[in-house]
C-alpha atoms as a PDB file:
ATOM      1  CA  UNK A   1      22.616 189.720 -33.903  1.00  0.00           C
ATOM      2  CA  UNK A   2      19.297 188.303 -31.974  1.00  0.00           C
ATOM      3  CA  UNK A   3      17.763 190.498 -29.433  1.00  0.00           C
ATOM      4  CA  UNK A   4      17.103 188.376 -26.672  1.00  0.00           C
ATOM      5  CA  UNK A   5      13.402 188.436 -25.454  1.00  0.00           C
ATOM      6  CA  UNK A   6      12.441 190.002 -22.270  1.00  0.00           C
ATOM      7  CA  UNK A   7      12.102 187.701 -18.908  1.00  0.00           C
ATOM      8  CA  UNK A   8       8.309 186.584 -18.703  1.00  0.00           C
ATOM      9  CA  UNK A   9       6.939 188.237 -15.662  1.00  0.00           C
ATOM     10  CA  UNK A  10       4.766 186.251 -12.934  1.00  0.00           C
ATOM     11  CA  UNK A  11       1.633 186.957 -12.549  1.00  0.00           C
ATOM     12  CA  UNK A  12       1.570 189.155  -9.696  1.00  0.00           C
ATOM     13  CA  UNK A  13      -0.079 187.668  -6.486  1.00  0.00           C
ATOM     14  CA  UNK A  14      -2.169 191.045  -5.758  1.00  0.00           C
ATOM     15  CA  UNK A  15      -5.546 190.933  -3.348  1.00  0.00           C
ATOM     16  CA  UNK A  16      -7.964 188.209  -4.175  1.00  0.00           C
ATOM     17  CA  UNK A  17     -10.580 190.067  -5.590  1.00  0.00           C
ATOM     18  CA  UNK A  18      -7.908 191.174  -8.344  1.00  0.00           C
ATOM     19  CA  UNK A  19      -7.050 187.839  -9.603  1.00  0.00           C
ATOM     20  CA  UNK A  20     -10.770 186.760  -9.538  1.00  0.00           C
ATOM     21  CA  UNK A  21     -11.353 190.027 -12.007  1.00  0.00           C
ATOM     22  CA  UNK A  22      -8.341 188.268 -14.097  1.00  0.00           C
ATOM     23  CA  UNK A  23      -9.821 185.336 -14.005  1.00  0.00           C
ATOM     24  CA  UNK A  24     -13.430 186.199 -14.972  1.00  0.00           C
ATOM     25  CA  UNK A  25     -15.140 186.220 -11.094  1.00  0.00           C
ATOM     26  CA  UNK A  26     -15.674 190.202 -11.118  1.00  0.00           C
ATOM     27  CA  UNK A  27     -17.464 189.111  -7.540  1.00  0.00           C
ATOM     28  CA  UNK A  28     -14.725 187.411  -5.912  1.00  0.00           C
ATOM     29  CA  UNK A  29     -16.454 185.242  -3.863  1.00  0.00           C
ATOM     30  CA  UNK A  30     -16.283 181.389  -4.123  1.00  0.00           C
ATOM     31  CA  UNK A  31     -17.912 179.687  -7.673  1.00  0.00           C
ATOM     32  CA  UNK A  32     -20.635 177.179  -5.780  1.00  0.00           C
ATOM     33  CA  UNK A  33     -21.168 174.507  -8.420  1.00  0.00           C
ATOM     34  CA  UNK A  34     -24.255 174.596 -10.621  1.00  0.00           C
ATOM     35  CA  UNK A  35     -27.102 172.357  -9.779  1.00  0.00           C
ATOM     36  CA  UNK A  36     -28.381 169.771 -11.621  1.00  0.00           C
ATOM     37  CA  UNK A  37     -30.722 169.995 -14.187  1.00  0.00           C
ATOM     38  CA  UNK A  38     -34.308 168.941 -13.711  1.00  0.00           C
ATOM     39  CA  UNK A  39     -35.644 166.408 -15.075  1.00  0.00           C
ATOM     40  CA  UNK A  40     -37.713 167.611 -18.503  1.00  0.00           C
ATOM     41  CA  UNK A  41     -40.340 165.025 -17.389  1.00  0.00           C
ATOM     42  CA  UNK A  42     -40.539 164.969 -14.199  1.00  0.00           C
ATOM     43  CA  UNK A  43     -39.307 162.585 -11.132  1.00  0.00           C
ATOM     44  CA  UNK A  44     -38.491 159.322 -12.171  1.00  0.00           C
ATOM     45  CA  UNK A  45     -38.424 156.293 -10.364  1.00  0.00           C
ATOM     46  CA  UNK A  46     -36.858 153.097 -11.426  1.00  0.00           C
ATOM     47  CA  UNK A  47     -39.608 150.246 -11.120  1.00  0.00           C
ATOM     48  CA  UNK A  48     -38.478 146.577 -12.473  1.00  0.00           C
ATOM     49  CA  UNK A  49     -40.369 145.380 -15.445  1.00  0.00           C
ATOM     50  CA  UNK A  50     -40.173 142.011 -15.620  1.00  0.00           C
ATOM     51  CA  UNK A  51     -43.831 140.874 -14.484  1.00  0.00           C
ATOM     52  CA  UNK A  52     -45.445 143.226 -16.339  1.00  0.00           C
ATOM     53  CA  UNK A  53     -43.602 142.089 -19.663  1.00  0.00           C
ATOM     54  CA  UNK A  54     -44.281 138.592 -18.780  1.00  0.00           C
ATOM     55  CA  UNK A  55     -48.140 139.369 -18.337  1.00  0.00           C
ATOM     56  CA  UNK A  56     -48.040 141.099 -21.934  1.00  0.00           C
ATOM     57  CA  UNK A  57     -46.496 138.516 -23.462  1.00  0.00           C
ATOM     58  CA  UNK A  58     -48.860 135.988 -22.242  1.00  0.00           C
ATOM     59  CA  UNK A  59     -51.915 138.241 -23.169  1.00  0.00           C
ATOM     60  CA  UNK A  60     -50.365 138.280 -26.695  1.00  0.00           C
ATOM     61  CA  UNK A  61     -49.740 134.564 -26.736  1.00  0.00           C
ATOM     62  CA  UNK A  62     -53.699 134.306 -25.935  1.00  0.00           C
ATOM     63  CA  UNK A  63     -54.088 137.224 -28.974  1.00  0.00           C
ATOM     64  CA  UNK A  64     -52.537 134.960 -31.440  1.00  0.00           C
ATOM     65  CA  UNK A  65     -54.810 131.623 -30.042  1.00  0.00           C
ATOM     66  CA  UNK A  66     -57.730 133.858 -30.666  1.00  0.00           C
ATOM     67  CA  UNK A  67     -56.885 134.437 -34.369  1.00  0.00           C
ATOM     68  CA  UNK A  68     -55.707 130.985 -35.030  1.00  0.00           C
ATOM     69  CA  UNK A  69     -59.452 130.198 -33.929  1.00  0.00           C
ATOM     70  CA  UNK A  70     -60.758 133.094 -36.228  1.00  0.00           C
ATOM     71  CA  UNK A  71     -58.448 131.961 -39.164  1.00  0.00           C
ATOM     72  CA  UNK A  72     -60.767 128.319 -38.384  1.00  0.00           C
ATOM     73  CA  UNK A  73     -63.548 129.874 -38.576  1.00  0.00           C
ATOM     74  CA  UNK A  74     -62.693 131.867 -41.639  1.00  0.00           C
ATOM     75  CA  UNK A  75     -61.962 129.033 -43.434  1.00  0.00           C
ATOM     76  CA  UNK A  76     -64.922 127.368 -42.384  1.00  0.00           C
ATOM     77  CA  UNK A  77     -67.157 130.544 -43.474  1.00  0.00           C
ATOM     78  CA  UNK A  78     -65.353 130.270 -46.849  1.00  0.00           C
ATOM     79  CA  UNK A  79     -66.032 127.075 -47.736  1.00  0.00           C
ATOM     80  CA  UNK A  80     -69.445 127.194 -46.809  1.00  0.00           C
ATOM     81  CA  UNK A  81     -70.008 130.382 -49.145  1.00  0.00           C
ATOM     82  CA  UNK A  82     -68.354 128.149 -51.762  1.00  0.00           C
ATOM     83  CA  UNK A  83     -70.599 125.533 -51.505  1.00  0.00           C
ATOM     84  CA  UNK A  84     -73.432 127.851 -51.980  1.00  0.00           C
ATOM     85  CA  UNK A  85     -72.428 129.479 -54.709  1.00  0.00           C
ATOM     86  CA  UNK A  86     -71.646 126.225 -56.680  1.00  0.00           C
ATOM     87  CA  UNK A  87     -75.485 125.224 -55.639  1.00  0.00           C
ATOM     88  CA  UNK A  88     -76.702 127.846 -56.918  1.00  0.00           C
ATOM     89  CA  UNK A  89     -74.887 127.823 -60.095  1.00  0.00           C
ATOM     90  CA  UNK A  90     -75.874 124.323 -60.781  1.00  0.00           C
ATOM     91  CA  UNK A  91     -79.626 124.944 -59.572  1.00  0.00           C
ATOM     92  CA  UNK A  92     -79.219 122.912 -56.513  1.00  0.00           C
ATOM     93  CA  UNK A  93     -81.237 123.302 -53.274  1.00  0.00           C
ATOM     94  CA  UNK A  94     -80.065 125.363 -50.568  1.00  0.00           C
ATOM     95  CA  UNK A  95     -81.487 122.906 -47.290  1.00  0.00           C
ATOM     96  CA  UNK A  96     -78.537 120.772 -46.401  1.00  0.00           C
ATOM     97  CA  UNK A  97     -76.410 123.684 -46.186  1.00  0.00           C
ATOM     98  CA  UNK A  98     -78.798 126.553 -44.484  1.00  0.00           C
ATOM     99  CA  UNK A  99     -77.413 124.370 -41.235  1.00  0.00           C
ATOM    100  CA  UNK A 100     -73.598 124.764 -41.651  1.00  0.00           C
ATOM    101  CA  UNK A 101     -73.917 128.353 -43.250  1.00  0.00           C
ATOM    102  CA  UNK A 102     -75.706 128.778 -39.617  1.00  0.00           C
ATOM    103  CA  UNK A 103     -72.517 127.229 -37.726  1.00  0.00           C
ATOM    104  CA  UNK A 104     -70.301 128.904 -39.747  1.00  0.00           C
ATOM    105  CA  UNK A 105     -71.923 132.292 -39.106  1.00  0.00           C
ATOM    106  CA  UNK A 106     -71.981 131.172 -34.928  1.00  0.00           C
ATOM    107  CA  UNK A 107     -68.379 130.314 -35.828  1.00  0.00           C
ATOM    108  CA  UNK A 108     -67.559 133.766 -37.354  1.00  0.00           C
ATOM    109  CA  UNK A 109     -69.120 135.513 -34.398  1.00  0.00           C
ATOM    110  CA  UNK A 110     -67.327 133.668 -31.514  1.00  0.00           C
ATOM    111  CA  UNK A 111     -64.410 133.857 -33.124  1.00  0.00           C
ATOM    112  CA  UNK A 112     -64.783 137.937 -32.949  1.00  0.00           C
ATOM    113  CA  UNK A 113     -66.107 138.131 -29.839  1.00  0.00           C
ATOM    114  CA  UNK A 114     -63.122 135.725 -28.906  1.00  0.00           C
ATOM    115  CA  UNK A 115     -60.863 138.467 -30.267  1.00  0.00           C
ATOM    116  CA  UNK A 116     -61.836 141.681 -29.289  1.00  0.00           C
ATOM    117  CA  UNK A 117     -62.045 140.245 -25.418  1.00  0.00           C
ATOM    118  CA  UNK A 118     -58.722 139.219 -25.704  1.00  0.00           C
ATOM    119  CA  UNK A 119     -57.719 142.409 -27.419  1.00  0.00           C
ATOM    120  CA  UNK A 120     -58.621 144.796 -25.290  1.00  0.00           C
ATOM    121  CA  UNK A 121     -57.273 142.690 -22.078  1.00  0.00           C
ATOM    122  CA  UNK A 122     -53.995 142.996 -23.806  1.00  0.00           C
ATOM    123  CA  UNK A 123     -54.094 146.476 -25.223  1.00  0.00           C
ATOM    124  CA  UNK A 124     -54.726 147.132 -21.023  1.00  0.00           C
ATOM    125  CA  UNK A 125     -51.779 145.510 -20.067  1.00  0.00           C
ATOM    126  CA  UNK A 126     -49.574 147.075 -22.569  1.00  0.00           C
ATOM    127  CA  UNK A 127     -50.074 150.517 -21.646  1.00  0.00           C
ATOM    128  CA  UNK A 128     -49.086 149.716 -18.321  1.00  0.00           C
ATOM    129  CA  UNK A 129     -45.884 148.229 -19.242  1.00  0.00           C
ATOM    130  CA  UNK A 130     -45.158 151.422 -22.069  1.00  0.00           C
ATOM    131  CA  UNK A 131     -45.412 153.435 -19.548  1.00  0.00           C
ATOM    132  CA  UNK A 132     -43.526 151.273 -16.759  1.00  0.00           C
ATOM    133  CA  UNK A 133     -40.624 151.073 -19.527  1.00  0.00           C
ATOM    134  CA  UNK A 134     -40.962 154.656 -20.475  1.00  0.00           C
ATOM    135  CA  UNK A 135     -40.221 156.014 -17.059  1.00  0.00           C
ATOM    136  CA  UNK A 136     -37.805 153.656 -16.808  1.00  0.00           C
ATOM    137  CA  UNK A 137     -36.060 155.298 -20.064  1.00  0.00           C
ATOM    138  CA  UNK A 138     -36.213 158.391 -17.997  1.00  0.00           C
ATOM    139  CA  UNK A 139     -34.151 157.266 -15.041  1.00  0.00           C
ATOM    140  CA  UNK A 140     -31.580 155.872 -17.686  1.00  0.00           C
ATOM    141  CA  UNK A 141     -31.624 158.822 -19.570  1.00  0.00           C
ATOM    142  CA  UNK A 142     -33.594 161.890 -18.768  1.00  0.00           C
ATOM    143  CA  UNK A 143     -32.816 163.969 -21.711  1.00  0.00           C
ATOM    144  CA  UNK A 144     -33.223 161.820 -24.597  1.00  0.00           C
ATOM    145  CA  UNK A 145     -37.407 161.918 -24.734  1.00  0.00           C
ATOM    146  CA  UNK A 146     -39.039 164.205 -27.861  1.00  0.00           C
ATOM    147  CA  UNK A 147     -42.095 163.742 -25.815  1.00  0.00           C
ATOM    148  CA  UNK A 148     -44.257 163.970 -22.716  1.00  0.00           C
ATOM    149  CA  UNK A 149     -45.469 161.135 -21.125  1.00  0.00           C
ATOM    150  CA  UNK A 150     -48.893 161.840 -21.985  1.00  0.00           C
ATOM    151  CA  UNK A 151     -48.001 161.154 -25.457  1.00  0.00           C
ATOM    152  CA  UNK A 152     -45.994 158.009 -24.496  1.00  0.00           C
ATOM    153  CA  UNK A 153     -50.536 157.262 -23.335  1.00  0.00           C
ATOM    154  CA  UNK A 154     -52.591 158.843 -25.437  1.00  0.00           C
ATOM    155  CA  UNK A 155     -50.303 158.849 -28.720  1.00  0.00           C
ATOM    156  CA  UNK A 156     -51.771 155.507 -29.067  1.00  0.00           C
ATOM    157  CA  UNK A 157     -55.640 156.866 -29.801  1.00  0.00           C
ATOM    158  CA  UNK A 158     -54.818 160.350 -31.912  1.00  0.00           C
ATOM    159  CA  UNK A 159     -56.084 159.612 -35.090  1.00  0.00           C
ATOM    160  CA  UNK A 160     -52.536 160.087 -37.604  1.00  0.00           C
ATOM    161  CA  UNK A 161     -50.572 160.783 -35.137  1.00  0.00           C
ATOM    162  CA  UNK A 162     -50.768 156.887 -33.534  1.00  0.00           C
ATOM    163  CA  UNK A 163     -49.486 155.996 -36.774  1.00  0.00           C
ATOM    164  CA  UNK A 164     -45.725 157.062 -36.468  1.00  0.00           C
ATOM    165  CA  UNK A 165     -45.622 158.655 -32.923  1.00  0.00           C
ATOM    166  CA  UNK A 166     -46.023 155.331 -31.137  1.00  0.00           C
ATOM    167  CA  UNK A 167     -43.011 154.067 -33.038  1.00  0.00           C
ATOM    168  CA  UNK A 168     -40.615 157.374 -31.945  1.00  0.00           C
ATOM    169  CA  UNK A 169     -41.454 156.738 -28.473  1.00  0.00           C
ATOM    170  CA  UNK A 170     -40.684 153.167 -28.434  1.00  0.00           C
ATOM    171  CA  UNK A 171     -37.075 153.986 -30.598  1.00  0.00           C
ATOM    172  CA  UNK A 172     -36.044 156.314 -27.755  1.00  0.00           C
ATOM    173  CA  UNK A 173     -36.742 154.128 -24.689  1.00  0.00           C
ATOM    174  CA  UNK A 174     -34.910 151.351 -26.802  1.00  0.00           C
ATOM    175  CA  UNK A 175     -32.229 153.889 -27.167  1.00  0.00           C
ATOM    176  CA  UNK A 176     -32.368 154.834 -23.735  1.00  0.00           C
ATOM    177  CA  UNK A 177     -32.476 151.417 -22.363  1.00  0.00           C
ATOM    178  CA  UNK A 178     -29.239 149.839 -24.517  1.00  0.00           C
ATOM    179  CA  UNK A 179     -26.788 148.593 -21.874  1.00  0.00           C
ATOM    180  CA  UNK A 180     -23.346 150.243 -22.262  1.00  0.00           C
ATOM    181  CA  UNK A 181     -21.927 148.170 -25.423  1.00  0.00           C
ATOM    182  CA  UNK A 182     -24.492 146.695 -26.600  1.00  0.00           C
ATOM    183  CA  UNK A 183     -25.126 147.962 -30.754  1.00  0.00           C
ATOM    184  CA  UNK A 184     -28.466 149.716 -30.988  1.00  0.00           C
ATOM    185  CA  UNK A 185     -30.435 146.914 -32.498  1.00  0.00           C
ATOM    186  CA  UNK A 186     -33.975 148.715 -33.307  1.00  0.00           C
ATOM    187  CA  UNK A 187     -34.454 146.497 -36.737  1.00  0.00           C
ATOM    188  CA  UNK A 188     -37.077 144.350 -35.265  1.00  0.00           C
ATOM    189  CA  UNK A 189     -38.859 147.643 -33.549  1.00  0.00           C
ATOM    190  CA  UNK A 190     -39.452 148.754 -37.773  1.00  0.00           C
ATOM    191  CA  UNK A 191     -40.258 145.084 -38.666  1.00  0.00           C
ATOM    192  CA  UNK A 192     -42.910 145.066 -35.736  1.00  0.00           C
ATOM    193  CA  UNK A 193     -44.508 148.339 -36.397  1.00  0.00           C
ATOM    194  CA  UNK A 194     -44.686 148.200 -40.616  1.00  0.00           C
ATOM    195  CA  UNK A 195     -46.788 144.940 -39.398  1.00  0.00           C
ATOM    196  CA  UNK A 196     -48.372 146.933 -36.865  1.00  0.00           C
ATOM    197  CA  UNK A 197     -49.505 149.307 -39.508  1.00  0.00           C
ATOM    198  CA  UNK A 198     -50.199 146.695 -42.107  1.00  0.00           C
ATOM    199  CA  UNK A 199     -52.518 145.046 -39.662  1.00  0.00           C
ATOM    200  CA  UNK A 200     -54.701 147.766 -38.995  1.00  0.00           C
ATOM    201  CA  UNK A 201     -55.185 148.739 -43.155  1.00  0.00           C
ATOM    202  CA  UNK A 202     -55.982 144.939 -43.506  1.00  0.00           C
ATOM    203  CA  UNK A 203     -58.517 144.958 -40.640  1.00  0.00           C
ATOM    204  CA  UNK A 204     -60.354 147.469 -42.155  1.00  0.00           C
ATOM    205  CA  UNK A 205     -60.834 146.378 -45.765  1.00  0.00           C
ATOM    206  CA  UNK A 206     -61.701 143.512 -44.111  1.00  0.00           C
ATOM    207  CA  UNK A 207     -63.855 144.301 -42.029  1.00  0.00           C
ATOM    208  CA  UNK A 208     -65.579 146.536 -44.639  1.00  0.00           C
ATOM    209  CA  UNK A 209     -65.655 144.247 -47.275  1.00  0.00           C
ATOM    210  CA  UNK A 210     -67.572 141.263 -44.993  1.00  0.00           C
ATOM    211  CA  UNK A 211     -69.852 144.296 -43.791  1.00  0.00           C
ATOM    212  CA  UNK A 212     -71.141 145.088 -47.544  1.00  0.00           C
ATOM    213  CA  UNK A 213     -71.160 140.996 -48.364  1.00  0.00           C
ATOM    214  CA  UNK A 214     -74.623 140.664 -49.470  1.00  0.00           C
ATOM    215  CA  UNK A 215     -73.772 137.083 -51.852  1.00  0.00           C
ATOM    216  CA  UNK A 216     -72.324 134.222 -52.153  1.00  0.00           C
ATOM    217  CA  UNK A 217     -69.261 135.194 -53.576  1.00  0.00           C
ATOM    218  CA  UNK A 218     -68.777 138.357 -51.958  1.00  0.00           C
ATOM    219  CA  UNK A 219     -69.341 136.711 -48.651  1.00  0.00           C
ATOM    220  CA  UNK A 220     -66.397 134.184 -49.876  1.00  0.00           C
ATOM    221  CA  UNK A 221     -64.065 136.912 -51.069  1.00  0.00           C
ATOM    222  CA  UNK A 222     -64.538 138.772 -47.767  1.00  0.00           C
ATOM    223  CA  UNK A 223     -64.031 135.872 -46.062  1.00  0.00           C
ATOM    224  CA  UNK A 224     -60.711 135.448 -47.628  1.00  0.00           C
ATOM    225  CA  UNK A 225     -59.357 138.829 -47.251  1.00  0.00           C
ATOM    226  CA  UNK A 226     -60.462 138.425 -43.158  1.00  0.00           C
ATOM    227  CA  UNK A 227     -58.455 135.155 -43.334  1.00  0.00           C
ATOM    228  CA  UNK A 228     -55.420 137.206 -44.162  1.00  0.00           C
ATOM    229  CA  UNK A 229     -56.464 140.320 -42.050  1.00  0.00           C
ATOM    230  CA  UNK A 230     -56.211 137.563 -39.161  1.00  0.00           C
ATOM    231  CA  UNK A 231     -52.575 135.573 -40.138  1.00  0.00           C
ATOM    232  CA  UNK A 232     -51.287 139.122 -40.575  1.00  0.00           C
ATOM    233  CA  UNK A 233     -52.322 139.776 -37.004  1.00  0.00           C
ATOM    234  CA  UNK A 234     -50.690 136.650 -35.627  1.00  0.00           C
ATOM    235  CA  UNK A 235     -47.326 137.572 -37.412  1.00  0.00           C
ATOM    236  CA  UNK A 236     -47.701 141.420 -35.507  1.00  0.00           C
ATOM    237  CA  UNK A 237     -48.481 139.846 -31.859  1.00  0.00           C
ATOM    238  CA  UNK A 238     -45.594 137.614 -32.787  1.00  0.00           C
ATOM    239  CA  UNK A 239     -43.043 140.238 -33.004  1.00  0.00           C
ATOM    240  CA  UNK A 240     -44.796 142.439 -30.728  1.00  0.00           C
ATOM    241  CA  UNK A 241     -44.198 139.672 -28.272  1.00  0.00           C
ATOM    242  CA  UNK A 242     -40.222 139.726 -29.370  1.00  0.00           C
ATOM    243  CA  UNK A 243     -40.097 143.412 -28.854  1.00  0.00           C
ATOM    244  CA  UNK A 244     -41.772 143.376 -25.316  1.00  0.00           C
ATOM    245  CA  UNK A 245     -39.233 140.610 -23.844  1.00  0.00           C
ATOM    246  CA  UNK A 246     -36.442 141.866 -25.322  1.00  0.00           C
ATOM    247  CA  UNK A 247     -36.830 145.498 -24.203  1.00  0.00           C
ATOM    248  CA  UNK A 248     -37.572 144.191 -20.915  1.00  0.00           C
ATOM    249  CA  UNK A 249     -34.594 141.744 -20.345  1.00  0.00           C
ATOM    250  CA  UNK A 250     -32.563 145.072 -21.659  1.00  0.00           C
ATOM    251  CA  UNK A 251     -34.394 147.180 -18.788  1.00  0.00           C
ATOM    252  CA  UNK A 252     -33.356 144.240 -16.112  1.00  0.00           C
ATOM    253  CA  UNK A 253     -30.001 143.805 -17.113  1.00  0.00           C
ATOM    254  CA  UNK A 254     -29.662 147.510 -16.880  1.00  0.00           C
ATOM    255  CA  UNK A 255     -30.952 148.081 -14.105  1.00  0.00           C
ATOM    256  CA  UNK A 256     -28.861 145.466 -12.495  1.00  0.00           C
ATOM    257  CA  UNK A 257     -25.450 146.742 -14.107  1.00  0.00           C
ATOM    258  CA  UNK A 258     -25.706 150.231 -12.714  1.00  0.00           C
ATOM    259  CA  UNK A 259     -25.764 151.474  -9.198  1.00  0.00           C
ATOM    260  CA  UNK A 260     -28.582 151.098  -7.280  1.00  0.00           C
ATOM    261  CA  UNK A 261     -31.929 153.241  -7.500  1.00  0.00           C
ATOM    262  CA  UNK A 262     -34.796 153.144  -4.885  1.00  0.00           C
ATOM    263  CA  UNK A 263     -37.527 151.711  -5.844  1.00  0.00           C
ATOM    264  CA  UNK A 264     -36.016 148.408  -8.091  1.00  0.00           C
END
């Protein structure tokens, strides 16, 4: 024989402050809703861009002109070495070519002034745009930074720590600035910064090596390794310049696709 189960009960209505103790308001006054959560970085305004990005990849187009004339002048500083080497192997005399070592040396230093001029220009520009498309990042999404801003700055100069930091920084605003759908895409972010990296180690054996050249050959073998130091530094503005307009455009179309935000 089955016992049948008692009725269920209703809740009973009782005094308000009773079924807010039921329900977890011991107060019984009305839950106001929570406010939002600050912003771990600060206010954020969205600012467009676009003609920042443009000016840093036209400062990186004039980068990679400035090493196409050092890789010229490279050449030119290797051949010359060449030459004098093979005179004085064979016991020749050094008089026709004291003049075009001296143009090749004029050359060589051009060529460097030519490139840190147009290097720091651009390094200038860039770190107004990071930080334009960092901020940006915040707006987008305010919670998905590891660091401060001042990082996002001065990460850039801290010996070891510009080596990898940089490269976290950029991954999250590329994270951060993905339109809805879009698949994350950061492959040519790790392709730019291993020849980010590479360029500066090549730089500097480079720049070492034609500081100790004291011969002939040593002068040519520097001039070589400055050579690459210089077509590795054309690839990295290259995809730097890839990087900047692409992260941009994603920025814009962002920007665009979502309500609207004072300051656009």
């Amino acid at each position: 024989m089955t016992v049948p189960s008692p009725p269920q009960q209703p809740a009973p209505e009782g005094p308000a402050p009773a079924r807010a103790v039921a329900q977890g308001n011991p107060s019984g006054l009305p839950l106001a809703p929570l406010p939002p959560l600050p912003p771990p970085n600060g206010p954020a305004t969205l600012r467009s861009p676009v003609g920042l990005g443009k000016a840093v990849a036209a400062l990186l187009g004039l980068v990679i002109a400035t090493d196409l004339f050092a890789v010229w002048a490279d050449y030119t500083l290797y051949g010359v070495a060449g030459d004098i080497r093979n005179a004085l192997a064979g016991g020749g005399s050094l008089d026709a070519l004291a003049q075009r070592a001296d143009r090749a040396d004029a050359l060589d230093a051009a060529a460097g002034v030519a490139q840190v001029a147009a290097l720091v220009a651009t390094a200038v520009v860039y770190l107004i745009w990071f930080m334009r498309v960092r901020v940006n990042a915040e707006v987008f999404n305010p919670f998905g930074h590891t660091y401060s801003r001042s990082w996002a700055r001065w990460g850039w100069f801290v010996p070891f720590v510009n080596l990898v930091r940089p490269r976290r920084i950029m991954g999250e605003i590329w994270d951060a600035s993905r339109p809805a759908g879009e698949p994350a895409g950061q492959r040519i972010v790790g392709v730019w910064w291993a020849f980010w990296i590479l360029r500066v180690a090549v730089d500097r054996i480079a720049s070492s090596a034609m500081n100790k050249a004291e011969t002939a050959d040593a002068t040519q073998d520097a001039a070589l390794q400055t050579l690459f130091a210089d077509a590795v530094d054309i690839v990295s503005a290259a995809l730097a310049i890839v990087v900047v307009v692409r992260l941009t455009r994603m920025q814009d179309r962002k920007a665009h696709a979502g309500p609207a935000v004072a300051g656009v």
